[in-house]
Protein backbone atom coordinates (compact mmCIF):
# COMPACT_ATOMS: atom_id res chain seq x y z
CA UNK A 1 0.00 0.00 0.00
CA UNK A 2 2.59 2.63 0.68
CA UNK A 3 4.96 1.52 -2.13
CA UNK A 4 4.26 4.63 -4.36
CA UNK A 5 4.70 6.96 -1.32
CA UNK A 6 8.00 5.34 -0.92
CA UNK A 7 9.09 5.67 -4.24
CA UNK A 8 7.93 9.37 -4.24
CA UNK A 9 9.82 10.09 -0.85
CA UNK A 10 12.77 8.81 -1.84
CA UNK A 11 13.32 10.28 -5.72
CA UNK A 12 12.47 13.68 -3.35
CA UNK A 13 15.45 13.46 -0.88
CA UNK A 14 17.69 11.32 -3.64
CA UNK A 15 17.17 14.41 -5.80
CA UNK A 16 18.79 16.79 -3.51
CA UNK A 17 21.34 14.30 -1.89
CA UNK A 18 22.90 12.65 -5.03
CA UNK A 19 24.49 16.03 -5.55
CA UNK A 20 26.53 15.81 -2.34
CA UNK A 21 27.27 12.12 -2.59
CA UNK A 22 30.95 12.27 -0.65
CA UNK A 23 30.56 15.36 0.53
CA UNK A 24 30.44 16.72 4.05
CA UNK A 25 28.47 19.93 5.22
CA UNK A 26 30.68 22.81 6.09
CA UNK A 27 28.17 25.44 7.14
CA UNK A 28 24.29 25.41 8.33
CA UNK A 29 22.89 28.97 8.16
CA UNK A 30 19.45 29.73 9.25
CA UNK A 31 18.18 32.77 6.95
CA UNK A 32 15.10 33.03 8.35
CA UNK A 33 13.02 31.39 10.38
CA UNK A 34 11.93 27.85 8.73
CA UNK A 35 14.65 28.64 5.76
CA UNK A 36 17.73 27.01 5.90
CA UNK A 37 20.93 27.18 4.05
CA UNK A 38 23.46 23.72 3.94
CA UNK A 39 26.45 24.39 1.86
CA UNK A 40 28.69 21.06 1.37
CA UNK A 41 32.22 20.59 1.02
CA UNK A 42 31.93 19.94 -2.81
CA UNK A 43 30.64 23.51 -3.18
CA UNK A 44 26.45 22.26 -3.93
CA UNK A 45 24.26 24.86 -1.36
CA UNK A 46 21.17 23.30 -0.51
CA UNK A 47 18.27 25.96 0.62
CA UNK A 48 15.57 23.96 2.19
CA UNK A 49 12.07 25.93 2.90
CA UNK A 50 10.15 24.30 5.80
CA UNK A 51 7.33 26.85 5.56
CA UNK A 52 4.22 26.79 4.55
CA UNK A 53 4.49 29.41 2.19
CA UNK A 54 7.09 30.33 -0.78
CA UNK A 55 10.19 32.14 -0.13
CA UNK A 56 12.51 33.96 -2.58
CA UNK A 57 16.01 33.55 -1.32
CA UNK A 58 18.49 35.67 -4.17
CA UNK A 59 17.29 34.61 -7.38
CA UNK A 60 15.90 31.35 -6.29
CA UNK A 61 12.13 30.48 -5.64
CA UNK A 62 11.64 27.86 -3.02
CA UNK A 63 8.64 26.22 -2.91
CA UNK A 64 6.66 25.50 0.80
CA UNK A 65 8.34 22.24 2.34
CA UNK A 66 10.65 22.15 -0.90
CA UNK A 67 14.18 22.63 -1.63
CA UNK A 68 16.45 24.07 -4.32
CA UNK A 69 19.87 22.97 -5.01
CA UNK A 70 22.45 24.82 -6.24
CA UNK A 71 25.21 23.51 -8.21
C-alpha cells in the first residue's frame, strides 16, 4: 500500500542528496526562520524551505516544504 509513497519520498530526498554524494556539510545557516541554508564541502548549497508558504532567497524560488539545489 505505501509503495508509491516510498518511491515518491525517496526520488524527493535522492534528488537533492545525489548532488553531495561524498561530501560533508561545512556550514548550516538559518536565513530566516523555517529557511535554511546547507552548503557542502563539494561547493552544492542546498536551501531547504520548511514553511508553509514560498520564499525567494536571491534569485531562487523555493517552494513551501521544498528545496532548491544549487550547483
Amino acid at each position: 500500500d505505501y509503495k508509491d509513497e516510498i518511491i515518491n519520498n525517496y526520488n524527493f530526498i535522492n534528488n537533492a542528496l545525489k548532488h553531495t554524494m561524498g561530501a560533508s556539510i561545512i556550514s548550516r545557516e538559518v536565513l530566516e526562520i523555517g529557511v535554511v541554508k546547507n552548503t557542502y564541502s563539494n561547493g552544492v548549497v542546498i536551501i531547504v524551505n520548511y514553511t508553509t508558504k514560498a520564499k525567494t532567497i536571491g534569485t531562487h524560488n523555493v517552494l513551501p516544504h521544498n528545496y532548491e539545489v544549487i550547483l
